[in-house]
C-alpha atoms as a PDB file:
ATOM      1  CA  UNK A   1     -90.320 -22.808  -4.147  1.00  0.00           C
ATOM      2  CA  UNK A   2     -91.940 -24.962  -6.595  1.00  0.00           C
ATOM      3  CA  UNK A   3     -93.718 -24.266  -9.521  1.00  0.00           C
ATOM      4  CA  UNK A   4     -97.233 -23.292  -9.709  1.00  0.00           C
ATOM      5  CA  UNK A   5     -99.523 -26.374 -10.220  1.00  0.00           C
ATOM      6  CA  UNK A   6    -102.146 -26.226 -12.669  1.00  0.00           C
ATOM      7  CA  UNK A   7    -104.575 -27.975 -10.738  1.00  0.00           C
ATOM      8  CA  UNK A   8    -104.947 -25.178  -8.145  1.00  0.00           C
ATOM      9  CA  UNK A   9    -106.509 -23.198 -10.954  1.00  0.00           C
ATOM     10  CA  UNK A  10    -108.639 -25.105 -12.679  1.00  0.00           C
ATOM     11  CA  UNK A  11    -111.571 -24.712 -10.462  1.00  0.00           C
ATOM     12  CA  UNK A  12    -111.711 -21.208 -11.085  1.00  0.00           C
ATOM     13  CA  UNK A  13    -114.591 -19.428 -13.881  1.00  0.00           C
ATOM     14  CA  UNK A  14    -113.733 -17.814 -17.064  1.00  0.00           C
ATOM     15  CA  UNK A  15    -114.318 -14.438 -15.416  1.00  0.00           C
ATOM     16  CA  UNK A  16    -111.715 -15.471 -12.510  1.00  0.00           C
ATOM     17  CA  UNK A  17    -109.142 -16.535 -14.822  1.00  0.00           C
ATOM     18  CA  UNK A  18    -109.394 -13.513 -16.503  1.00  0.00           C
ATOM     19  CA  UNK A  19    -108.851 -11.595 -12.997  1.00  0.00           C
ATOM     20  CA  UNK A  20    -105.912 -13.621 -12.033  1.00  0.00           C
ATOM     21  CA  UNK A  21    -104.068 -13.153 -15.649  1.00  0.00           C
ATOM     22  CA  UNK A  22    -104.778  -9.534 -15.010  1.00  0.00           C
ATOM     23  CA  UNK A  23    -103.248  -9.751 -11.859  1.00  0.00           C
ATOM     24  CA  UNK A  24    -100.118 -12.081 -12.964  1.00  0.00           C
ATOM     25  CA  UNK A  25     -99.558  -9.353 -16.150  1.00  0.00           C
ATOM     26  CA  UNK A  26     -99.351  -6.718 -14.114  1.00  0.00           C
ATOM     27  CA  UNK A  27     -97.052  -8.327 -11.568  1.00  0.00           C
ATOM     28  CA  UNK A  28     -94.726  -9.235 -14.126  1.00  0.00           C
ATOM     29  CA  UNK A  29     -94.870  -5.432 -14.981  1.00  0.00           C
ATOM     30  CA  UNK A  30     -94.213  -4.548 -11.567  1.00  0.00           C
ATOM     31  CA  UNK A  31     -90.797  -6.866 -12.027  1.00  0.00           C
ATOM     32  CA  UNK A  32     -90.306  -5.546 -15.297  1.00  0.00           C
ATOM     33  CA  UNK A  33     -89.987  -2.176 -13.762  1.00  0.00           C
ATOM     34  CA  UNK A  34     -88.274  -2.782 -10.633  1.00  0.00           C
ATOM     35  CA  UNK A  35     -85.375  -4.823 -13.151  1.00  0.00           C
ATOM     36  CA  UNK A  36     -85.190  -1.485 -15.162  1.00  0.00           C
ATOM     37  CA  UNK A  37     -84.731   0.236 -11.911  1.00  0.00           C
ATOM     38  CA  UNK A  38     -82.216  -1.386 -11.212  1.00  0.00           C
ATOM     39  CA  UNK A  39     -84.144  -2.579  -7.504  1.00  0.00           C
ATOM     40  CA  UNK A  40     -83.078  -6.041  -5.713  1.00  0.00           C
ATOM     41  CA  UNK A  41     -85.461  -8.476  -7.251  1.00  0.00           C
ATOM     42  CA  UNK A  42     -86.020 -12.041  -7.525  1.00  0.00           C
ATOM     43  CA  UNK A  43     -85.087 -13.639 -10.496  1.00  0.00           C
ATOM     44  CA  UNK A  44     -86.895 -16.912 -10.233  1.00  0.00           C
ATOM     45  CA  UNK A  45     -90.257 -14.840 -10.083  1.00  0.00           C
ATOM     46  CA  UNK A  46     -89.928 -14.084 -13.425  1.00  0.00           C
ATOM     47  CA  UNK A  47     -89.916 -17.747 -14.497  1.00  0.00           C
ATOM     48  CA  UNK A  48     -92.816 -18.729 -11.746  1.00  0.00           C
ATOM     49  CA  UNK A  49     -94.720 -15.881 -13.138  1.00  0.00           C
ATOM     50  CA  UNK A  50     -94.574 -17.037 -16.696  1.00  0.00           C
ATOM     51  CA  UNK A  51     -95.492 -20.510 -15.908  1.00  0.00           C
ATOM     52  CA  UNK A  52     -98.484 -18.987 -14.117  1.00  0.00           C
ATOM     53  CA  UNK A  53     -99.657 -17.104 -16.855  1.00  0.00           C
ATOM     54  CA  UNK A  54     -99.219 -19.782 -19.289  1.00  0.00           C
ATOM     55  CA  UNK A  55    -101.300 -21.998 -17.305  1.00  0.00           C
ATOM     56  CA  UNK A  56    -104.204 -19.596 -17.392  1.00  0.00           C
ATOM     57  CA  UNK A  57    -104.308 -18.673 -20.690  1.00  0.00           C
ATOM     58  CA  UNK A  58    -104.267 -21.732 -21.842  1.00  0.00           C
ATOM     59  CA  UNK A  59    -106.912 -22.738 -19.064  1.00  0.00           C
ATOM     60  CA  UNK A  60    -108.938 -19.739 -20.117  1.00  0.00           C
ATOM     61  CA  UNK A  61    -108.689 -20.851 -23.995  1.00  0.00           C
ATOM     62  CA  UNK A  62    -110.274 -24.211 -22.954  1.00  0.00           C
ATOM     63  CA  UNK A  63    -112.902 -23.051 -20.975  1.00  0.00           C
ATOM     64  CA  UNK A  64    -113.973 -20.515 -23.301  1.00  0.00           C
ATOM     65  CA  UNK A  65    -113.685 -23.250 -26.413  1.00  0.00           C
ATOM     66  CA  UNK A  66    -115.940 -25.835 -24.975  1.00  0.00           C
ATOM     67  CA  UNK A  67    -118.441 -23.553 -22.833  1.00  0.00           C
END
Protein backbone atom coordinates (compact mmCIF):
# COMPACT_ATOMS: atom_id res chain seq x y z
CA UNK A 1 0.00 0.00 0.00
CA UNK A 2 1.35 3.18 -1.15
CA UNK A 3 1.30 6.39 0.22
CA UNK A 4 -1.47 8.76 0.01
CA UNK A 5 -1.06 11.14 -3.02
CA UNK A 6 -1.62 14.66 -2.59
CA UNK A 7 -3.29 15.17 -5.70
CA UNK A 8 -6.38 13.14 -4.70
CA UNK A 9 -7.05 15.93 -2.25
CA UNK A 10 -6.54 18.90 -3.70
CA UNK A 11 -9.85 19.23 -5.32
CA UNK A 12 -11.52 19.26 -2.18
CA UNK A 13 -12.95 22.96 -0.31
CA UNK A 14 -11.62 24.44 2.78
CA UNK A 15 -14.68 23.15 4.62
CA UNK A 16 -13.89 19.44 3.23
CA UNK A 17 -10.41 19.52 4.24
CA UNK A 18 -11.35 20.46 7.44
CA UNK A 19 -13.83 17.29 7.57
CA UNK A 20 -11.28 14.90 6.37
CA UNK A 21 -8.45 16.18 9.02
CA UNK A 22 -11.21 15.67 11.49
CA UNK A 23 -11.69 12.40 10.33
CA UNK A 24 -7.78 11.41 9.90
CA UNK A 25 -7.25 12.93 13.81
CA UNK A 26 -9.58 10.93 15.11
CA UNK A 27 -8.50 7.78 13.32
CA UNK A 28 -5.14 8.18 14.49
CA UNK A 29 -6.86 8.33 17.99
CA UNK A 30 -8.66 5.30 17.34
CA UNK A 31 -4.89 3.66 16.71
CA UNK A 32 -3.60 5.48 19.47
CA UNK A 33 -6.00 3.67 21.65
CA UNK A 34 -6.14 0.34 20.23
CA UNK A 35 -1.82 0.49 20.63
CA UNK A 36 -2.46 1.32 24.38
CA UNK A 37 -4.76 -1.58 24.44
CA UNK A 38 -2.57 -3.55 23.56
CA UNK A 39 -5.12 -4.74 20.25
CA UNK A 40 -3.46 -6.25 16.88
CA UNK A 41 -2.93 -3.17 14.83
CA UNK A 42 -1.23 -2.06 11.83
CA UNK A 43 1.78 -0.32 12.19
CA UNK A 44 2.22 1.20 8.79
CA UNK A 45 -1.22 3.06 9.37
CA UNK A 46 0.31 5.13 11.66
CA UNK A 47 2.86 6.44 9.13
CA UNK A 48 0.04 6.57 6.12
CA UNK A 49 -2.05 8.44 8.53
CA UNK A 50 0.51 11.08 9.27
CA UNK A 51 1.37 11.64 5.74
CA UNK A 52 -2.36 12.15 5.23
CA UNK A 53 -2.75 14.64 7.69
CA UNK A 54 0.24 16.50 6.74
CA UNK A 55 -0.96 16.80 3.33
CA UNK A 56 -4.15 18.48 4.45
CA UNK A 57 -3.02 20.79 6.71
CA UNK A 58 -0.75 22.04 4.73
CA UNK A 59 -3.39 21.98 1.77
CA UNK A 60 -5.82 23.67 4.11
CA UNK A 61 -3.05 26.46 5.07
CA UNK A 62 -2.82 27.28 1.31
CA UNK A 63 -6.22 27.46 0.52
CA UNK A 64 -7.11 29.49 3.36
CA UNK A 65 -3.83 31.94 2.64
CA UNK A 66 -4.67 32.81 -0.88
CA UNK A 67 -8.67 32.63 -0.77
Amino acid sequence: MSLPKIKESQDLTISDLQRETSSVRKSLLILRLKKSARQQIKPHLFIHLHHKLSQLLMLQSIKSKYK
